[in-house]
C-alpha atoms as a PDB file:
ATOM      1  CA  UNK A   1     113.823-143.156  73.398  1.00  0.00           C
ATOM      2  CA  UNK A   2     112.180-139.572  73.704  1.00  0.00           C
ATOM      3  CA  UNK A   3     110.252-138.715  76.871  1.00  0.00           C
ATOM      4  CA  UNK A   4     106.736-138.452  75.797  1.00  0.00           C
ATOM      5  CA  UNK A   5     105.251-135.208  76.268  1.00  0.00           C
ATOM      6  CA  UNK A   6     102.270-134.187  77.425  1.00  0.00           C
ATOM      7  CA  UNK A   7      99.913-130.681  77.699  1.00  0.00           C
ATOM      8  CA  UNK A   8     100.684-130.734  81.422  1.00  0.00           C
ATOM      9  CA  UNK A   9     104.156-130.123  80.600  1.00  0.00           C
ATOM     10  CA  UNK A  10     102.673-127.023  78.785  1.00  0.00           C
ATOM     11  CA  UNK A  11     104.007-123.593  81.363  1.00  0.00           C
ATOM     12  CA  UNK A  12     100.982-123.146  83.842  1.00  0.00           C
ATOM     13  CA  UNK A  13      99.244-120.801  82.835  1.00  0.00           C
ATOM     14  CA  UNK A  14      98.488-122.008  79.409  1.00  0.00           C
ATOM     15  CA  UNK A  15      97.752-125.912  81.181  1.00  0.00           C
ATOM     16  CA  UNK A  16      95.579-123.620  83.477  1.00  0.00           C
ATOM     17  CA  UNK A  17      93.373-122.338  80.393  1.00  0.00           C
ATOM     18  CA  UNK A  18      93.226-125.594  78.491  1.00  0.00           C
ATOM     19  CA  UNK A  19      91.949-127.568  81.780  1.00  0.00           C
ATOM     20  CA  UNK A  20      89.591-124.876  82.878  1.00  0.00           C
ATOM     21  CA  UNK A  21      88.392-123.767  79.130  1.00  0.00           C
ATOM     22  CA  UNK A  22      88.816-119.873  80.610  1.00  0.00           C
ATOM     23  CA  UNK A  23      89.556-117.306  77.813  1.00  0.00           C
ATOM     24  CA  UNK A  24      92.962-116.156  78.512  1.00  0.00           C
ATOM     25  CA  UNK A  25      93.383-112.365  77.026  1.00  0.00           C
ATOM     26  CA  UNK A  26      96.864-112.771  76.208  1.00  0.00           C
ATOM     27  CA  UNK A  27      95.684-115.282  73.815  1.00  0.00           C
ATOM     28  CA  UNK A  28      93.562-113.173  71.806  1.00  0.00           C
ATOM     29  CA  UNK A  29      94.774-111.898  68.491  1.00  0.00           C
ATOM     30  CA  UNK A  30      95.655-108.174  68.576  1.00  0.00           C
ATOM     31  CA  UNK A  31      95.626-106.350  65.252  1.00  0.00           C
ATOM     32  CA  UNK A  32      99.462-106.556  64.823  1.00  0.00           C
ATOM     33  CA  UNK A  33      98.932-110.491  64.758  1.00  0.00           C
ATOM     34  CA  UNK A  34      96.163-110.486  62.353  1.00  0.00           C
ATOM     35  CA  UNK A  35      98.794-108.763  59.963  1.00  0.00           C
ATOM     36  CA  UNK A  36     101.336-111.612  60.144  1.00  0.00           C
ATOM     37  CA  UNK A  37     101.799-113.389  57.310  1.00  0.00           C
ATOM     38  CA  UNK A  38     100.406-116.889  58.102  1.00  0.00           C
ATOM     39  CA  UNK A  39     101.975-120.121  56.010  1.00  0.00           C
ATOM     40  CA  UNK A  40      99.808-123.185  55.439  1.00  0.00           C
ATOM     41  CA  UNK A  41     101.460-126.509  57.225  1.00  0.00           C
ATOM     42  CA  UNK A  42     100.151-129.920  57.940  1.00  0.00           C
ATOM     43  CA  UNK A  43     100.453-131.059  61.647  1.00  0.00           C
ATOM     44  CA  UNK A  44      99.139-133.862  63.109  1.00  0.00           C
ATOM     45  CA  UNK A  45      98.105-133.580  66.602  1.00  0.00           C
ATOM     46  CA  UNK A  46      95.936-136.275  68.625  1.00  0.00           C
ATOM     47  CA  UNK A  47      92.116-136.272  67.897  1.00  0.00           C
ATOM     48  CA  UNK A  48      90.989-135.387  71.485  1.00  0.00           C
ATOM     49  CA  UNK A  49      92.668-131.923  71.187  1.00  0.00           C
ATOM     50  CA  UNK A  50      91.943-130.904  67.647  1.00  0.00           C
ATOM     51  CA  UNK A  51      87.857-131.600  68.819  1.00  0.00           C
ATOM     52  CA  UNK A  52      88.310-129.581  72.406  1.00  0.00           C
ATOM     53  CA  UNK A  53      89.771-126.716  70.473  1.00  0.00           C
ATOM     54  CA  UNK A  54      86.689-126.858  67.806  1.00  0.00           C
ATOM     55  CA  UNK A  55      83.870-127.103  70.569  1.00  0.00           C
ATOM     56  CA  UNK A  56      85.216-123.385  71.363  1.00  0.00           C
ATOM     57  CA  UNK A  57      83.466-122.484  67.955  1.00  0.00           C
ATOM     58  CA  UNK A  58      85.254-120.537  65.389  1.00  0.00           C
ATOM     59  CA  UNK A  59      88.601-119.168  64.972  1.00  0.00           C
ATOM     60  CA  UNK A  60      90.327-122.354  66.650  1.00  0.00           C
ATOM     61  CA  UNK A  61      92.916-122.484  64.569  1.00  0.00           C
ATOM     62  CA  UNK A  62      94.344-118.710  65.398  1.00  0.00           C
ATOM     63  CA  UNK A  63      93.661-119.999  69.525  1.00  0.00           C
ATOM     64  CA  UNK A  64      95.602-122.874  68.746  1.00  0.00           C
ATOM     65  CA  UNK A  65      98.380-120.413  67.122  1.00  0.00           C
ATOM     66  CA  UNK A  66      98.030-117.748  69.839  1.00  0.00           C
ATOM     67  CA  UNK A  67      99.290-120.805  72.237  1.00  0.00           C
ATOM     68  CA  UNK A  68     101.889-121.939  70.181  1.00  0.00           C
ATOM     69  CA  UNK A  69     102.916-118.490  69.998  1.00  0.00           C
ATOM     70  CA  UNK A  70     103.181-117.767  73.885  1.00  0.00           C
ATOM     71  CA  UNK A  71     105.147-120.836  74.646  1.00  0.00           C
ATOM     72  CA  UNK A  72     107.475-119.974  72.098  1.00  0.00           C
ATOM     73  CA  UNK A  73     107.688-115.976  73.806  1.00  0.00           C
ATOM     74  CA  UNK A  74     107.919-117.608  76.560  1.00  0.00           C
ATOM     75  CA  UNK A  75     110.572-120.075  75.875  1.00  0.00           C
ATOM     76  CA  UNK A  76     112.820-117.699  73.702  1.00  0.00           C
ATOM     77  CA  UNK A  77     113.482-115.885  77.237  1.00  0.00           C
END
């Protein structure tokens, strides 16, 4: 049985910015990631998150890239 995982497994500082709702600059798309080619996907992910990340307005889905992104950098290390 897999150990079930949770955001506060998530490296600090990204845990930090989810609890606190803080705008972390190294989240925000620069212009070389607004290049990237992007490729449509389903994921499923629990309700609770997907409506926290859409109360922060507009342009969720590239903050909830821009994470995704920086754990991977940060992981690939």
């Amino acid at each position: 049985m897999k150990k079930k995982i949770s955001y506060k497994d998530a490296p600090a500082d990204i845990r930090e910015a989810i609890e606190t709702g803080e705008v972390v600059m190294d989240l925000i798309p620069g212009p070389d990631q607004l290049i990237r080619k992007k490729k449509p996907i389903t994921i499923r992910v629990d309700d609770d998150v997907l409506n926290w990340f859409k109360t922060l307005g507009k342009g969720y889905q590239t903050r909830i890239n821009a994470i995704l992104r920086s754990y991977m950098q940060t992981h690939q290390k």
